[in-house]
Protein backbone atom coordinates (compact mmCIF):
# COMPACT_ATOMS: atom_id res chain seq x y z
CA UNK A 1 14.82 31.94 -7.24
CA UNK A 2 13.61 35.76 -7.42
CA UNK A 3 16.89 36.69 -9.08
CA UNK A 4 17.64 33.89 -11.46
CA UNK A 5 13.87 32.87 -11.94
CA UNK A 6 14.54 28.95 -11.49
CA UNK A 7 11.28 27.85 -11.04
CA UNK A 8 11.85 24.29 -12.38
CA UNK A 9 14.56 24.02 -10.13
CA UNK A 10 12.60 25.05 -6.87
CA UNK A 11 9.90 22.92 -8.10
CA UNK A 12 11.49 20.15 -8.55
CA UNK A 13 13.35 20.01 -5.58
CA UNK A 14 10.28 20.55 -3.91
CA UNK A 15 8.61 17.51 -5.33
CA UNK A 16 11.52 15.59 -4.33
CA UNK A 17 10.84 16.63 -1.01
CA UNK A 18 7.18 15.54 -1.01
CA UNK A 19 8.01 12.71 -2.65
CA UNK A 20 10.38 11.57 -0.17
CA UNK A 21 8.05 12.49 2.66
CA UNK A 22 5.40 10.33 0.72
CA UNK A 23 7.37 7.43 0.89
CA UNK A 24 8.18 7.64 4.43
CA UNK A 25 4.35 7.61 5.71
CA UNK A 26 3.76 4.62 3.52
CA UNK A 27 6.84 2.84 4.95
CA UNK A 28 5.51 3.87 8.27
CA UNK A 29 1.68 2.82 7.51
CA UNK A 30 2.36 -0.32 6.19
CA UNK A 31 4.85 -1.03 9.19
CA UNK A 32 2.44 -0.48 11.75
CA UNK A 33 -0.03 -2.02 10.52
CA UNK A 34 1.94 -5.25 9.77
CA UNK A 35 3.28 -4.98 14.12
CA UNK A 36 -0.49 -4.66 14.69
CA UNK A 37 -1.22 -7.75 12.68
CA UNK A 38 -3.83 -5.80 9.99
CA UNK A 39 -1.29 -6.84 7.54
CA UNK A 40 0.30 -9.75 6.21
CA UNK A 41 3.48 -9.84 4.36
CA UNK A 42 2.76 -12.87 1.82
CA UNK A 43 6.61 -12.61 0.21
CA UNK A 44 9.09 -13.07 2.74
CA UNK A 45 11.30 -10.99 0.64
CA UNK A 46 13.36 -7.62 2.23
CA UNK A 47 12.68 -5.65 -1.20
CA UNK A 48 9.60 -6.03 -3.23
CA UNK A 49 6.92 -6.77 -0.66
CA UNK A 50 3.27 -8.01 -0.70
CA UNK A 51 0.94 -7.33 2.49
CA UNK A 52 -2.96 -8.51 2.16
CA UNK A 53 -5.05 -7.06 4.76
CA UNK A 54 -6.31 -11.16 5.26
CA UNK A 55 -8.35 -10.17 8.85
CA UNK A 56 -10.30 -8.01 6.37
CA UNK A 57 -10.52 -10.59 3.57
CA UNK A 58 -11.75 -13.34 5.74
CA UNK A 59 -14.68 -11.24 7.17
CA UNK A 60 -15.41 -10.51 3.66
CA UNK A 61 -15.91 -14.24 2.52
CA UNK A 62 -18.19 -14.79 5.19
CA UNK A 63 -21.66 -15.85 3.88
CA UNK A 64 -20.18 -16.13 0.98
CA UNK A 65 -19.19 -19.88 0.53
CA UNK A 66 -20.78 -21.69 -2.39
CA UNK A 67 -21.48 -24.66 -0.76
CA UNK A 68 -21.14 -26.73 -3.67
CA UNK A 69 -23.84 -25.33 -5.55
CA UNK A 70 -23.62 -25.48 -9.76
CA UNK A 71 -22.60 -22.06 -10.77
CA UNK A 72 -24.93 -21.18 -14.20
CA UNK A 73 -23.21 -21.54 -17.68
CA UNK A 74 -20.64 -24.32 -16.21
């Protein structure tokens, strides 16, 4: 790189590398959290997942409920 002054090439090979080890600690995140049961995977696909955090969701709703009451404007 001093010699031939290939900055876009170091760069971008060092992106890839980031990139890469970006990808790697999301796998890993969302795979741990899925064996600890934080997440759900909703698709049952291999490729092309979706995880909702549904622990977290139902605590959310709580209190929450309508209860049948008329919502204004309907």
């Amino acid at each position: 790189m001093r010699v031939d002054g290939d900055w876009e090439g170091w760069l971008d090979f060092f992106l890839d590398g980031v990139a890469t080890i970006a990808d790697e600690a999301v796998a890993s995140g969302r795979e741990l959290r899925a064996a600890a049961g934080v997440l759900v995977e909703t698709t049952g696909k291999k490729r092309d997942r979706s995880f909702v955090y549904r622990g977290y969701l139902d605590r959310l709703r709580v209190g929450t409920e309508l209860d049948g009451a008329q919502v204004p404007g309907r």
